[in-house]
Protein backbone atom coordinates (compact mmCIF):
# COMPACT_ATOMS: atom_id res chain seq x y z
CA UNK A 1 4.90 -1.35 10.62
CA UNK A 2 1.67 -1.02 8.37
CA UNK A 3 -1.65 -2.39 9.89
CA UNK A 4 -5.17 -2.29 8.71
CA UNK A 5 -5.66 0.79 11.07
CA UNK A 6 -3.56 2.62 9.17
CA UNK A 7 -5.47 2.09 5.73
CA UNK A 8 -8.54 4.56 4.55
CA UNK A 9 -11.14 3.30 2.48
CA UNK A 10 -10.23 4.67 -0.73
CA UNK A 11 -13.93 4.30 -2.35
CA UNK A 12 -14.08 7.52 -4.80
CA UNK A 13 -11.68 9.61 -3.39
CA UNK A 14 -7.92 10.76 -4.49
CA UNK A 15 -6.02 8.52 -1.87
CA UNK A 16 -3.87 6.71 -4.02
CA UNK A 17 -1.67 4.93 -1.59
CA UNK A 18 -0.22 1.75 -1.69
CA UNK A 19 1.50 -1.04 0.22
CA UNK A 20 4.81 -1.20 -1.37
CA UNK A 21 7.98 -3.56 -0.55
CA UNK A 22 11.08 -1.33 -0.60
CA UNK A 23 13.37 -4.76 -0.28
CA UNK A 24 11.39 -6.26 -4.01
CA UNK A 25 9.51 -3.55 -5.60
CA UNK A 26 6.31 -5.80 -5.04
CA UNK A 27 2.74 -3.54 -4.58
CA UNK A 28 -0.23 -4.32 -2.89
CA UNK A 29 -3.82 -2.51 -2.42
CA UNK A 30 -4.05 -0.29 0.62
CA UNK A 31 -8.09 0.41 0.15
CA UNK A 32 -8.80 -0.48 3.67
CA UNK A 33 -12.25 -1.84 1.99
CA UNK A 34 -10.14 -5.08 0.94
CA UNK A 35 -9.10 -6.18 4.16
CA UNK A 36 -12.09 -5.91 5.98
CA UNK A 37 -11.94 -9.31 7.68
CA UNK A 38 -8.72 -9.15 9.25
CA UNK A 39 -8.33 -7.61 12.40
CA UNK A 40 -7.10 -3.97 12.66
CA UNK A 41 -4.02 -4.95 14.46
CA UNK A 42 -2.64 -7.29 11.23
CA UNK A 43 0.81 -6.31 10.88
CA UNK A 44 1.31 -6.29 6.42
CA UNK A 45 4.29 -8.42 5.36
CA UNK A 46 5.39 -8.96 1.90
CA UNK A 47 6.49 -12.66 0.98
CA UNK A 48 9.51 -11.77 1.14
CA UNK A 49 9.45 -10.80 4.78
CA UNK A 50 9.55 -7.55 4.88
CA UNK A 51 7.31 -4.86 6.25
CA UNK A 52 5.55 -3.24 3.68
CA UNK A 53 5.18 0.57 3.44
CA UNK A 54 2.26 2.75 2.83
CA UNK A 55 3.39 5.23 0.40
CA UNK A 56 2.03 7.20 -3.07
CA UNK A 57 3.71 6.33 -6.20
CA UNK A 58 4.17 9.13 -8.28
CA UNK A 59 4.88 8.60 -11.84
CA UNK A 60 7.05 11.55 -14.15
CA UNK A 61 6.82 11.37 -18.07
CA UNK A 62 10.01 13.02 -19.49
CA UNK A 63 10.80 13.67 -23.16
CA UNK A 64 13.70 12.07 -24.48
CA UNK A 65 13.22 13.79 -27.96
């Protein structure tokens, strides 16, 4: 499970992960910078429930015509 150890402070560099919900698609920030009042052992939980992941999301452009 995802805690605010495991976030970087993503202040101008090229870490562009995210928390992501695999169970509802939702995405979250994962700039440790925006959680800086919450302990470092807070476990990330979407609404739903679920543990959120820390992942990149990579995004592909393909022609159709």
């Amino acid at each position: 499970m995802v805690t605010v150890a495991d976030l970087k402070d993503q202040t101008l560099t090229a870490d562009n992960a995210i928390l992501y919900c695999p169970f509802c698609g939702v995405e979250f920030s994962a700039n440790a910078g925006d959680y800086w009042s919450l302990p470092k052992t807070h476990k990330f939980l979407c609404p739903c429930g679920e543990a959120m992941k820390l992942v990149t999301k990579h995004t592909v452009y393909r022609r159709v015509k």
